[in-house]
PDB file of N, CA and C in Angstrom:
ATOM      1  N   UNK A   1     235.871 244.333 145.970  1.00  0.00           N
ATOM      2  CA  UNK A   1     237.017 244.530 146.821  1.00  0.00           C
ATOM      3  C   UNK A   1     236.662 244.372 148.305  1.00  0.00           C
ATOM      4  N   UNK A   2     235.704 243.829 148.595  1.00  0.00           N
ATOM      5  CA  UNK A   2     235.114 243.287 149.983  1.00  0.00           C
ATOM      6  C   UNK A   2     234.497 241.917 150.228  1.00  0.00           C
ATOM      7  N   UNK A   3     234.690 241.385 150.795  1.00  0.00           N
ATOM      8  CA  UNK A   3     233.549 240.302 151.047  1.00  0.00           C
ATOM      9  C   UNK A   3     232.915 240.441 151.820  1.00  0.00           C
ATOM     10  N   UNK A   4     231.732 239.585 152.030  1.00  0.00           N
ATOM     11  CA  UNK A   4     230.239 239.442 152.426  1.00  0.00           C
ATOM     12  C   UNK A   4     230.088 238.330 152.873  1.00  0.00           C
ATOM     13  N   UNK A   5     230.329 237.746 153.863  1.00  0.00           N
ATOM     14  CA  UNK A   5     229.694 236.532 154.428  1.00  0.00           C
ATOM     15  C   UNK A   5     228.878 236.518 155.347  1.00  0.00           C
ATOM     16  N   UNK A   6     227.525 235.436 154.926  1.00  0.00           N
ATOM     17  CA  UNK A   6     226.512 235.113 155.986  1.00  0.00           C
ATOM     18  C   UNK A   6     226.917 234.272 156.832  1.00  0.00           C
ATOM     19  N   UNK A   7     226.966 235.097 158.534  1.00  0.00           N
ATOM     20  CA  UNK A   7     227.261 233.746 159.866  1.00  0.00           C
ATOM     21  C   UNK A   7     226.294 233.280 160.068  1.00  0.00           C
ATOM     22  N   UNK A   8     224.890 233.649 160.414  1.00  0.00           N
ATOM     23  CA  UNK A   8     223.705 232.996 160.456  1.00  0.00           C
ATOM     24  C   UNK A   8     223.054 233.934 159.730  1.00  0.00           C
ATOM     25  N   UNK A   9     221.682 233.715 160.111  1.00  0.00           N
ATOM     26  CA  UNK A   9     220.382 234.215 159.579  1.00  0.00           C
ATOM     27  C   UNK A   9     220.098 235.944 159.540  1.00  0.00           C
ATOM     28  N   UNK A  10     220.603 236.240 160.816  1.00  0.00           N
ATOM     29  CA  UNK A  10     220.882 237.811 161.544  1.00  0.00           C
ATOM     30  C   UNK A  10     221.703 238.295 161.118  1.00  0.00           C
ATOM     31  N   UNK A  11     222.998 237.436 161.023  1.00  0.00           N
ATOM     32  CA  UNK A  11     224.149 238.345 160.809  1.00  0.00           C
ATOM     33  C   UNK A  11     225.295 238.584 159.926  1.00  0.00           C
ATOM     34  N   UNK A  12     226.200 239.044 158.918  1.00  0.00           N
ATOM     35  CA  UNK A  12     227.362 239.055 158.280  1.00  0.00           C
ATOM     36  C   UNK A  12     228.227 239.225 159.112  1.00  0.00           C
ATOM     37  N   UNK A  13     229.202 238.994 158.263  1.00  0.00           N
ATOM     38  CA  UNK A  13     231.045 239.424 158.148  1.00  0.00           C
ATOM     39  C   UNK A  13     231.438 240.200 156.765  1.00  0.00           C
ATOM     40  N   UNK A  14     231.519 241.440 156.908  1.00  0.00           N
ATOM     41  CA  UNK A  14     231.717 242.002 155.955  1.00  0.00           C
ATOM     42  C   UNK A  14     233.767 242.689 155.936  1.00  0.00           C
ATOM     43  N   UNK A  15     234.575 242.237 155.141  1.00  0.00           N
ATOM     44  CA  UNK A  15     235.858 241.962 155.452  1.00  0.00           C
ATOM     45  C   UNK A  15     236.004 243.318 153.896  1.00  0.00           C
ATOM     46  N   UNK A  16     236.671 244.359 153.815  1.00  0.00           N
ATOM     47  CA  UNK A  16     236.656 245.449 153.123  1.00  0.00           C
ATOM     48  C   UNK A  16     238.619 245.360 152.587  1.00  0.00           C
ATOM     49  N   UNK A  17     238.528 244.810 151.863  1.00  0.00           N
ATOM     50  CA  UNK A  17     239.866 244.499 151.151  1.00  0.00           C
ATOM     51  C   UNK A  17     240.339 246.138 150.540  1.00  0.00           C
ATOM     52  N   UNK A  18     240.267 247.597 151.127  1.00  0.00           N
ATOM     53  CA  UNK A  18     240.674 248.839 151.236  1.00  0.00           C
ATOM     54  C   UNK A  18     240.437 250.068 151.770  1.00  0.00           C
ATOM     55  N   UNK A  19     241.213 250.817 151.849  1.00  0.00           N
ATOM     56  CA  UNK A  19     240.910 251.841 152.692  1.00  0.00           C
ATOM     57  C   UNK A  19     240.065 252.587 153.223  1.00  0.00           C
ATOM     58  N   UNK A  20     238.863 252.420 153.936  1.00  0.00           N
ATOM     59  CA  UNK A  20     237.846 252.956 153.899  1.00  0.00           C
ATOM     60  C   UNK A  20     238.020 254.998 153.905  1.00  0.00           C
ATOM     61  N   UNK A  21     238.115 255.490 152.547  1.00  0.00           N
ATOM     62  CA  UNK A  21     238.733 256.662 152.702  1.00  0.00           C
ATOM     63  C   UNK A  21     237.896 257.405 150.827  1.00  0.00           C
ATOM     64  N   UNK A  22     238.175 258.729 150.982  1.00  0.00           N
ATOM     65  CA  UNK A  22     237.655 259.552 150.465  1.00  0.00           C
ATOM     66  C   UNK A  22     238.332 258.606 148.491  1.00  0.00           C
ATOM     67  N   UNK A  23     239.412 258.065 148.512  1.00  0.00           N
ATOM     68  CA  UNK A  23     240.074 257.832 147.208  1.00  0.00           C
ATOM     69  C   UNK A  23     239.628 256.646 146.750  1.00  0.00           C
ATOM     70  N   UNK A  24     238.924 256.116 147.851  1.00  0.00           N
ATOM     71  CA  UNK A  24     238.239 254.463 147.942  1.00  0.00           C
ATOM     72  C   UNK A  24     236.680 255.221 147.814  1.00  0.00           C
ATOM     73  N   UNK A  25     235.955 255.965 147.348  1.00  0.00           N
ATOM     74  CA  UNK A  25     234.733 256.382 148.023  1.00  0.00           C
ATOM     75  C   UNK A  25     233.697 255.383 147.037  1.00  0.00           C
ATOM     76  N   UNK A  26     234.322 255.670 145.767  1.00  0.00           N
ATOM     77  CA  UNK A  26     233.331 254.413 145.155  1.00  0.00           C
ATOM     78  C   UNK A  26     233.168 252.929 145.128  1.00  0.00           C
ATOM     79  N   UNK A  27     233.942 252.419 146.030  1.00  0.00           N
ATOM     80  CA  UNK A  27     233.881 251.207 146.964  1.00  0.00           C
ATOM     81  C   UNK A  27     233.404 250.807 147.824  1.00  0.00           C
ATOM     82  N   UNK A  28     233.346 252.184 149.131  1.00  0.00           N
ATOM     83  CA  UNK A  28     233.029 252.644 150.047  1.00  0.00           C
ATOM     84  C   UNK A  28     231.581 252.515 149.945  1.00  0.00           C
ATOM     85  N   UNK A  29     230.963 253.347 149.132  1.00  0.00           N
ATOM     86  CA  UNK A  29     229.592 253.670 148.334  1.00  0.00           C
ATOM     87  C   UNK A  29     229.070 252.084 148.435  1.00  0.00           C
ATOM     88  N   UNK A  30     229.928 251.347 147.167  1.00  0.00           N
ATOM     89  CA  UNK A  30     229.325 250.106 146.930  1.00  0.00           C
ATOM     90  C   UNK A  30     228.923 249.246 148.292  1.00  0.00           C
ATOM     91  N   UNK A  31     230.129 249.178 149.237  1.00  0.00           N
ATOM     92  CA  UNK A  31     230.339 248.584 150.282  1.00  0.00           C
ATOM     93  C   UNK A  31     229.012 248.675 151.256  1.00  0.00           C
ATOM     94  N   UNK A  32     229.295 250.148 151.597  1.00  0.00           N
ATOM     95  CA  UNK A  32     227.594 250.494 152.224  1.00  0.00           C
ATOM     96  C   UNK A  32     226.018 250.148 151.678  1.00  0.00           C
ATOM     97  N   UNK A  33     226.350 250.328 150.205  1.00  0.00           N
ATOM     98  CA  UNK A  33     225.253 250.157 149.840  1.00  0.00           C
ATOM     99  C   UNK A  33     224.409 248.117 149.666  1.00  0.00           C
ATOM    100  N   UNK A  34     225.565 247.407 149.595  1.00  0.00           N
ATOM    101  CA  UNK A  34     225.179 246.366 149.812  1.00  0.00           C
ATOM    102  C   UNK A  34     224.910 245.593 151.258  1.00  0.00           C
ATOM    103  N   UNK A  35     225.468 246.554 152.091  1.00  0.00           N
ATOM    104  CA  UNK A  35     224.712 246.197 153.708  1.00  0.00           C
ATOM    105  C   UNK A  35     223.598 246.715 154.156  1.00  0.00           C
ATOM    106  N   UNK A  36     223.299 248.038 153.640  1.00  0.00           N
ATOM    107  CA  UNK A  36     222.344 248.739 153.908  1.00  0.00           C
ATOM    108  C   UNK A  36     221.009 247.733 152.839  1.00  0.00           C
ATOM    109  N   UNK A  37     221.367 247.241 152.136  1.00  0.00           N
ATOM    110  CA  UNK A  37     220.445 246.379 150.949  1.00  0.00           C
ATOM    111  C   UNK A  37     219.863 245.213 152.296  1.00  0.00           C
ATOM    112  N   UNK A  38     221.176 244.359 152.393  1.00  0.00           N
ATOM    113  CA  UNK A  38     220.706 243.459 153.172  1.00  0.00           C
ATOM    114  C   UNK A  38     219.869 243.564 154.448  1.00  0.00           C
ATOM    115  N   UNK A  39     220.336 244.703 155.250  1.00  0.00           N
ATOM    116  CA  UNK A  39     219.870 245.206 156.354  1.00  0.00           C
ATOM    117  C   UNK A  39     218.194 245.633 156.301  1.00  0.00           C
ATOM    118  N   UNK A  40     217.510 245.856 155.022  1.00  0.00           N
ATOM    119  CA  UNK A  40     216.478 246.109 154.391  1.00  0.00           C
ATOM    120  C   UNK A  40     215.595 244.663 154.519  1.00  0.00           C
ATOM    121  N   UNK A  41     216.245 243.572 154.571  1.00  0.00           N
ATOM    122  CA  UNK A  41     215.447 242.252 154.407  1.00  0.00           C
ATOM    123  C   UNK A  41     215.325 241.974 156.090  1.00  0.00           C
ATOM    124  N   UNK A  42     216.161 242.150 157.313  1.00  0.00           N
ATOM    125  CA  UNK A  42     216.513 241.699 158.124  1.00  0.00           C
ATOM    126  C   UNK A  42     215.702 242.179 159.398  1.00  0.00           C
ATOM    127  N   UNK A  43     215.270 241.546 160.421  1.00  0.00           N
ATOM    128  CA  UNK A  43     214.895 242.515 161.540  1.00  0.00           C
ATOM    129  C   UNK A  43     216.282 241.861 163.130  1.00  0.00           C
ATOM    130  N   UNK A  44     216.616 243.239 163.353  1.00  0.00           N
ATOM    131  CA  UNK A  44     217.558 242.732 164.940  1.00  0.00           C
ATOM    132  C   UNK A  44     218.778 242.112 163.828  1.00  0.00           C
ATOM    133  N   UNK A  45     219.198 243.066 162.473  1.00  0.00           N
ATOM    134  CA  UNK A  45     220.940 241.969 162.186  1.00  0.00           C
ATOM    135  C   UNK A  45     221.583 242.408 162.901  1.00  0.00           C
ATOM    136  N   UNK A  46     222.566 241.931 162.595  1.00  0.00           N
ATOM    137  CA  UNK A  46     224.548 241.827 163.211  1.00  0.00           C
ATOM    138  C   UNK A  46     225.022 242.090 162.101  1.00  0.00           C
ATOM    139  N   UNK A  47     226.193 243.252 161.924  1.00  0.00           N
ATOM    140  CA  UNK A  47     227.214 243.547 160.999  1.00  0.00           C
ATOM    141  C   UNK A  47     228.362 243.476 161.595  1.00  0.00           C
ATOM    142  N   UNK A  48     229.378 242.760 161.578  1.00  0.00           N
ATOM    143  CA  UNK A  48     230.634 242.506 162.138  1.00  0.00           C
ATOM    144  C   UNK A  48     231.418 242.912 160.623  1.00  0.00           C
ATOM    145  N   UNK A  49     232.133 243.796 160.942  1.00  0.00           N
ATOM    146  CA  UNK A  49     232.985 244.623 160.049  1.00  0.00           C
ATOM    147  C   UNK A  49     234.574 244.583 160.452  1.00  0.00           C
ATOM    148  N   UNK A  50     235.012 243.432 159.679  1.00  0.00           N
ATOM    149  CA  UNK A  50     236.547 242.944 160.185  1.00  0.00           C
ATOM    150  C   UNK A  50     237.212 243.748 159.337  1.00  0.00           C
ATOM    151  N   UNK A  51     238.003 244.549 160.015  1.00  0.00           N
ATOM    152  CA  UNK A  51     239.183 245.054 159.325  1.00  0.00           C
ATOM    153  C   UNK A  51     240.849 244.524 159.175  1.00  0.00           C
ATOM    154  N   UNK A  52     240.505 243.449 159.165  1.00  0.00           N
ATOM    155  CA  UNK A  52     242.178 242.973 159.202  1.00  0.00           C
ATOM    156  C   UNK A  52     242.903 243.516 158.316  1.00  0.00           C
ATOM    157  N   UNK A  53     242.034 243.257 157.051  1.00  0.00           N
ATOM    158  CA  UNK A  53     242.816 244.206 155.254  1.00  0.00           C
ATOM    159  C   UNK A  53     242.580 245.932 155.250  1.00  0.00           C
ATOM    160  N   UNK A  54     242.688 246.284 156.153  1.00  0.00           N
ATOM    161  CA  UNK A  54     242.213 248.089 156.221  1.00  0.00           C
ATOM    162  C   UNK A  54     243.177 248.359 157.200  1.00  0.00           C
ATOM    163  N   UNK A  55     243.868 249.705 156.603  1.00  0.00           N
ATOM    164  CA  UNK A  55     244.811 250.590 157.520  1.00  0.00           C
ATOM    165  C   UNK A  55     244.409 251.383 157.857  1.00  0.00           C
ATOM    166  N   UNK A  56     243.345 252.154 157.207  1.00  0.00           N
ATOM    167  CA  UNK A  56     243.133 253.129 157.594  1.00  0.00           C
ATOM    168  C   UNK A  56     241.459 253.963 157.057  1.00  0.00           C
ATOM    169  N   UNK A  57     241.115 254.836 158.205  1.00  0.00           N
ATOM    170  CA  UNK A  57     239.250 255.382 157.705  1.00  0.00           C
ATOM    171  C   UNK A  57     239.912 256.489 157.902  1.00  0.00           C
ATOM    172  N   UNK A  58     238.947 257.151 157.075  1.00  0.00           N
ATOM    173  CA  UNK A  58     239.302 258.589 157.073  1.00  0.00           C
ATOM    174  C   UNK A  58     237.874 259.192 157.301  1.00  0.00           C
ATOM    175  N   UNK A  59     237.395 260.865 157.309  1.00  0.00           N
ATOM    176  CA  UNK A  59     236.322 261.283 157.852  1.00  0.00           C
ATOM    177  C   UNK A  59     235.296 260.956 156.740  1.00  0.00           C
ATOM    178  N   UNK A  60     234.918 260.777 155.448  1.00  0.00           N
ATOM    179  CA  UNK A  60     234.176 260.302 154.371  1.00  0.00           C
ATOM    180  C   UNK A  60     233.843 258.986 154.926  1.00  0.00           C
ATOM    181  N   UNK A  61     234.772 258.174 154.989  1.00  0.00           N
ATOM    182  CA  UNK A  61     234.807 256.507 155.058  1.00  0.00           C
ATOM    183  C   UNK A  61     233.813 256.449 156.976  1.00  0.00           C
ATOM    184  N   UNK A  62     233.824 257.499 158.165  1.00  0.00           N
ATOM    185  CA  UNK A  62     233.657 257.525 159.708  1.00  0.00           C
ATOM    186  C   UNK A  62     232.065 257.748 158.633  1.00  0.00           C
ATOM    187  N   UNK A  63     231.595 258.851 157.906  1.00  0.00           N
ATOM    188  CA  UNK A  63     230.619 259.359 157.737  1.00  0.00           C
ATOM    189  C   UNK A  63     229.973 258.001 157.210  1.00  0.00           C
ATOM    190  N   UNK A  64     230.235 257.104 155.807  1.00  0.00           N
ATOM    191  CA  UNK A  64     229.565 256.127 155.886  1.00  0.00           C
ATOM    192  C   UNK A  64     229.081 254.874 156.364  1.00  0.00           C
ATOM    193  N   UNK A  65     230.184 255.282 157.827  1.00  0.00           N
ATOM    194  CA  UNK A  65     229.998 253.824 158.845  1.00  0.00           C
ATOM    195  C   UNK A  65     229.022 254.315 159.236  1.00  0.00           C
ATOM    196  N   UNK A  66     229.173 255.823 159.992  1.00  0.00           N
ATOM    197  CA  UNK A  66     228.082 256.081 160.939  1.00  0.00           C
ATOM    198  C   UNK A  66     226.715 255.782 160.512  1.00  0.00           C
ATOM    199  N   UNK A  67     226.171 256.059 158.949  1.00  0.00           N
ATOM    200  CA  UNK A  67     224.943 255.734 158.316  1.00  0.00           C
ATOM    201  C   UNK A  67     224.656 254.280 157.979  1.00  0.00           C
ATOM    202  N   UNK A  68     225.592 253.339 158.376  1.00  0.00           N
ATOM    203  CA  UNK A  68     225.009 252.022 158.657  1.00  0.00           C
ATOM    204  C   UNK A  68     225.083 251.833 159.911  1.00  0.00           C
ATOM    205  N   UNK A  69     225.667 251.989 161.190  1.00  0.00           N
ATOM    206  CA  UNK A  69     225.110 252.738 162.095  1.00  0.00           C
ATOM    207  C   UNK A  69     223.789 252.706 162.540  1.00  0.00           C
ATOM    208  N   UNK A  70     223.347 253.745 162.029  1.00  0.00           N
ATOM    209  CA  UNK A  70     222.318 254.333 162.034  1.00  0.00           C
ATOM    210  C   UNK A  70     221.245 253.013 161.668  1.00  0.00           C
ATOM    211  N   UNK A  71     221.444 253.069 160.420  1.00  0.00           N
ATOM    212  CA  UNK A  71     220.205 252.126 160.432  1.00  0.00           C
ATOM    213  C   UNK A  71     220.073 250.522 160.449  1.00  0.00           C
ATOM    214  N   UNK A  72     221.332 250.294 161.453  1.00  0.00           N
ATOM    215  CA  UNK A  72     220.949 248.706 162.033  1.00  0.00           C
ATOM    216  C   UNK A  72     220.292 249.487 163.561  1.00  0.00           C
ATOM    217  N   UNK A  73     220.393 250.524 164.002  1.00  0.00           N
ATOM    218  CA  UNK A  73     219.945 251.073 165.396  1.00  0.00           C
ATOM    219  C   UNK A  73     218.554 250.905 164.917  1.00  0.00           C
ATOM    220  N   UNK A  74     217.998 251.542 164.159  1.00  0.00           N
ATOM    221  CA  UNK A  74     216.380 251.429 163.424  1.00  0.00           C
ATOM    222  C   UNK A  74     215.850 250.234 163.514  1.00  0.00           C
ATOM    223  N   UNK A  75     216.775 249.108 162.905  1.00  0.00           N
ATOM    224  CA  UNK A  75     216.404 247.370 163.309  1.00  0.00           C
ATOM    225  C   UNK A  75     216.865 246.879 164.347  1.00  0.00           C
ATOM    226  N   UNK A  76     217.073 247.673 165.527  1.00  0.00           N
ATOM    227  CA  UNK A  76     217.615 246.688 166.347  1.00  0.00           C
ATOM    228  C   UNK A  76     218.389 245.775 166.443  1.00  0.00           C
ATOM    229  N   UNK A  77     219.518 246.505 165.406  1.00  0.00           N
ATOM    230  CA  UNK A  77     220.434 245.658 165.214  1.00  0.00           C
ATOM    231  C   UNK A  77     221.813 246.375 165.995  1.00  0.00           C
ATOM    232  N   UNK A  78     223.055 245.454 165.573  1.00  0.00           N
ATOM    233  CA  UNK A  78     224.352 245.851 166.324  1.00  0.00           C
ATOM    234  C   UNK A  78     225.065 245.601 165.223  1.00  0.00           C
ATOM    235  N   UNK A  79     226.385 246.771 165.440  1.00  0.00           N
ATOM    236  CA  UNK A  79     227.497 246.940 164.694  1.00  0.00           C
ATOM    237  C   UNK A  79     228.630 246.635 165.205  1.00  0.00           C
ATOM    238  N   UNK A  80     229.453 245.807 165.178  1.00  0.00           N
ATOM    239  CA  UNK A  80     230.715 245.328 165.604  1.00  0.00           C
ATOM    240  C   UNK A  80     232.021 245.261 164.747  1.00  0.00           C
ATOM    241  N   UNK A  81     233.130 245.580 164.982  1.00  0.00           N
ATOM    242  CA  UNK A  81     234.219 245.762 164.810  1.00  0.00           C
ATOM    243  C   UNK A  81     235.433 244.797 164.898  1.00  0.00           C
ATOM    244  N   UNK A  82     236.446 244.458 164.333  1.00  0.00           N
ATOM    245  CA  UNK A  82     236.931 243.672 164.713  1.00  0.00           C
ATOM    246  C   UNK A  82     238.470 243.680 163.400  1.00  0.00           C
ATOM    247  N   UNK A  83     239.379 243.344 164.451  1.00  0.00           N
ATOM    248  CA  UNK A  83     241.046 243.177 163.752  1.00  0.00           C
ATOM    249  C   UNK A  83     241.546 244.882 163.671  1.00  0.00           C
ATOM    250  N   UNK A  84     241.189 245.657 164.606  1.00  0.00           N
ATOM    251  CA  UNK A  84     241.381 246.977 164.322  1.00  0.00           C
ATOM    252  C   UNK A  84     242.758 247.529 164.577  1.00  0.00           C
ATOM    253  N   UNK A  85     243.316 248.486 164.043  1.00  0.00           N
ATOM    254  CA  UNK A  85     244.831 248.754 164.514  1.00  0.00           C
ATOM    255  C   UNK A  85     244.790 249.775 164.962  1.00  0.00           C
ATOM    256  N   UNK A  86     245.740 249.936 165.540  1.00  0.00           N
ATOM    257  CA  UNK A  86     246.181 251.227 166.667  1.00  0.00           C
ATOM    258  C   UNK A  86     245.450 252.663 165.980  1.00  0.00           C
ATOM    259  N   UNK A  87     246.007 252.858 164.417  1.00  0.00           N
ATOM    260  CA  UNK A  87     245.381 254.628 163.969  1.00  0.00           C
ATOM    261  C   UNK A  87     243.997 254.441 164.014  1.00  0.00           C
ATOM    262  N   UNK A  88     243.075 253.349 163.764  1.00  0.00           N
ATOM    263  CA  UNK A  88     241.661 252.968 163.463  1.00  0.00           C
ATOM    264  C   UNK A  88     241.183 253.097 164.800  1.00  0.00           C
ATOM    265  N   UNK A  89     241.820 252.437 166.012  1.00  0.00           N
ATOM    266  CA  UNK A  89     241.676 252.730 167.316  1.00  0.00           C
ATOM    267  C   UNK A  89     241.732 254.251 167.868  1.00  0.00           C
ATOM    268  N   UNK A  90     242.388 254.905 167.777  1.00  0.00           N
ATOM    269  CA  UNK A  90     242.857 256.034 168.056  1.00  0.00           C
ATOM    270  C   UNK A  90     241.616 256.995 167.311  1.00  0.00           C
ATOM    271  N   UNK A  91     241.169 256.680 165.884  1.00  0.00           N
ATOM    272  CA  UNK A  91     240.087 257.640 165.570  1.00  0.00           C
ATOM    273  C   UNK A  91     238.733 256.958 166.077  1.00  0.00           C
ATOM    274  N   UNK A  92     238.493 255.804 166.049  1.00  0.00           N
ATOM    275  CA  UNK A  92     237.117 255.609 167.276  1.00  0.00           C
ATOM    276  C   UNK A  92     237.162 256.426 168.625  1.00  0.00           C
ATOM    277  N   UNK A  93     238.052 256.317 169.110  1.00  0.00           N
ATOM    278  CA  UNK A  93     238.267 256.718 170.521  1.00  0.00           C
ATOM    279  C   UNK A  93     237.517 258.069 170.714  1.00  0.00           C
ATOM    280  N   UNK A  94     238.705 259.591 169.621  1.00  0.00           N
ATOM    281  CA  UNK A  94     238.684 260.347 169.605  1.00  0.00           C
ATOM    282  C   UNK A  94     237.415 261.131 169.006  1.00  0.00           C
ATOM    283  N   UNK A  95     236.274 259.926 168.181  1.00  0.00           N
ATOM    284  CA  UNK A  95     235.196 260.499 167.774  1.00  0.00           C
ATOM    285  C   UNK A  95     234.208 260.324 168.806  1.00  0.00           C
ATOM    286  N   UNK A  96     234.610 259.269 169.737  1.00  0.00           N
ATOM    287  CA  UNK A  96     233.625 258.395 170.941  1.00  0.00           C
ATOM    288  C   UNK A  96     232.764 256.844 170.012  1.00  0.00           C
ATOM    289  N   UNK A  97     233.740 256.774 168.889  1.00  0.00           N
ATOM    290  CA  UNK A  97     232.589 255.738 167.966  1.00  0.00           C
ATOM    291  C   UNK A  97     232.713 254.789 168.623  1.00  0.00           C
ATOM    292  N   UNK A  98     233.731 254.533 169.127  1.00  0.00           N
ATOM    293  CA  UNK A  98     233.826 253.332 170.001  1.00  0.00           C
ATOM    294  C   UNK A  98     232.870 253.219 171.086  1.00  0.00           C
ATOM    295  N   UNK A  99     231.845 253.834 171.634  1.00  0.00           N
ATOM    296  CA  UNK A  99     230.695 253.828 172.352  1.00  0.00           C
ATOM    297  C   UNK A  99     229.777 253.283 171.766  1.00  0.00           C
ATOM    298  N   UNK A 100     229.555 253.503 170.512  1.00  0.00           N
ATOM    299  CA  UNK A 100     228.417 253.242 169.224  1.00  0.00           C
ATOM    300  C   UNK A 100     228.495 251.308 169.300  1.00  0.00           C
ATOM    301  N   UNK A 101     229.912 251.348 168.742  1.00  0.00           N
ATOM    302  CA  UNK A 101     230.449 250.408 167.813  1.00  0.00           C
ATOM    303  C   UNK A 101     231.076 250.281 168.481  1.00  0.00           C
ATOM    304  N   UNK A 102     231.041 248.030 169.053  1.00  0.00           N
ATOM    305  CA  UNK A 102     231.942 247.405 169.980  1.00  0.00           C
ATOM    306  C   UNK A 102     233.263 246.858 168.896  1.00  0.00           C
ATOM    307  N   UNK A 103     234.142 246.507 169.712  1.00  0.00           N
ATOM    308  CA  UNK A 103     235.440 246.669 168.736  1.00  0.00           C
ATOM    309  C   UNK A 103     235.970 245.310 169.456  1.00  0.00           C
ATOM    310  N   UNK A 104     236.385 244.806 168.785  1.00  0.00           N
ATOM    311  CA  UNK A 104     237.103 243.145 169.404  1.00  0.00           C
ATOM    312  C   UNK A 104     238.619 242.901 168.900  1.00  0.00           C
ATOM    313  N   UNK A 105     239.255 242.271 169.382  1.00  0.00           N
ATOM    314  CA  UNK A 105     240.710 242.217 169.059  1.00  0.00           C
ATOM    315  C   UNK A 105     240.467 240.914 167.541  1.00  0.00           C
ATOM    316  N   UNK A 106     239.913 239.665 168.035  1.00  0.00           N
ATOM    317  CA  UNK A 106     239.354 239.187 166.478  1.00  0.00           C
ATOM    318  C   UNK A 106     238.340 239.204 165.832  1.00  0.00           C
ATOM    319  N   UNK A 107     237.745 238.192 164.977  1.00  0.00           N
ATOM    320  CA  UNK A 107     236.626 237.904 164.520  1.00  0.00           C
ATOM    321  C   UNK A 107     236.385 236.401 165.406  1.00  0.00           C
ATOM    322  N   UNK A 108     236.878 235.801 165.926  1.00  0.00           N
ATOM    323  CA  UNK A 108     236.298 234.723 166.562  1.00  0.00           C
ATOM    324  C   UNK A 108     236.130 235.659 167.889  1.00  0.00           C
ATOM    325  N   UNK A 109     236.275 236.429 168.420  1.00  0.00           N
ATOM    326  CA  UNK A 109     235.982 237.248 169.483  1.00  0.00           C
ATOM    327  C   UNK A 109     234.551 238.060 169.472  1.00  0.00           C
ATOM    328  N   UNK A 110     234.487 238.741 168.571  1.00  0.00           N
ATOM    329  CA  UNK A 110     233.171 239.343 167.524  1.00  0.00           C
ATOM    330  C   UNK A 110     232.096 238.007 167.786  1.00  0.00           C
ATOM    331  N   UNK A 111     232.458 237.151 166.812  1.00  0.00           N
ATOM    332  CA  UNK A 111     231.312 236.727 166.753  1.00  0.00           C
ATOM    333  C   UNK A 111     230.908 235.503 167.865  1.00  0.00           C
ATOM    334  N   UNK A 112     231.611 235.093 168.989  1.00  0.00           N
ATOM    335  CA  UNK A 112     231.296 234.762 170.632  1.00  0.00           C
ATOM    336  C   UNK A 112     230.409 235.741 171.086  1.00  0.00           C
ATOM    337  N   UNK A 113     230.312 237.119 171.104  1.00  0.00           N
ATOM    338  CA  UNK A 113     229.787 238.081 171.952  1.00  0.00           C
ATOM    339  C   UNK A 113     227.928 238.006 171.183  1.00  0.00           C
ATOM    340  N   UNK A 114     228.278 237.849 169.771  1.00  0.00           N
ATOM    341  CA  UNK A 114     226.534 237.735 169.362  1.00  0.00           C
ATOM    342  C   UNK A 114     225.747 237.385 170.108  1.00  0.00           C
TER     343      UNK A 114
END
């Protein structure tokens, strides 16, 4: 229920076809766990995490961003955002994730800034 695409060598597009939320968690799970896989082979990736197909994260779904997060910071890597809507906006803001994690209006925007 996500896709996975390689832009180059460094980096994905990982596009999450549902809610990143506590009712989605075994998706969620899967989702993380196959970036955190890749992120394991990689030194300095890029995760660009388009949400165009997502309405909505909830605090489960914030908790497993933050732990990929986390360990592209370990590789020197960056986490980017992109197609986000106003409630998704509104909870970056209010957690400060949006400091962490740059946020772009597209994915051709996202992936210019690499």
């Amino acid at each position: 229920m996500f896709t996975k695409k390689e832009h180059d060598q460094n980096s994905i597009i990982i596009t999450p076809k549902f809610n990143i939320e506590i009712q989605n968690l075994e998706l969620v799970q899967e989702m993380k766990n196959e970036i955190l896989s890749w992120l394991s082979k990689k030194e300095n990736p890029n995760v660009i995490m388009n949400l165009e197909e997502c309405d909505f994260i909830d605090s489960t779904g914030l908790g497993n961003l933050i732990r990929i997060y986390e360990q592209l910071r370990r590789k020197n890597g960056v986490f980017k955002m992109c197609n986000i809507n106003e409630k998704i906006k509104v909870l970056l803001e209010m957690t400060t994730m949006d400091n962490l994690i740059k946020c772009y209006d597209s994915l051709d925007d996202a992936l210019k800034s690499l």
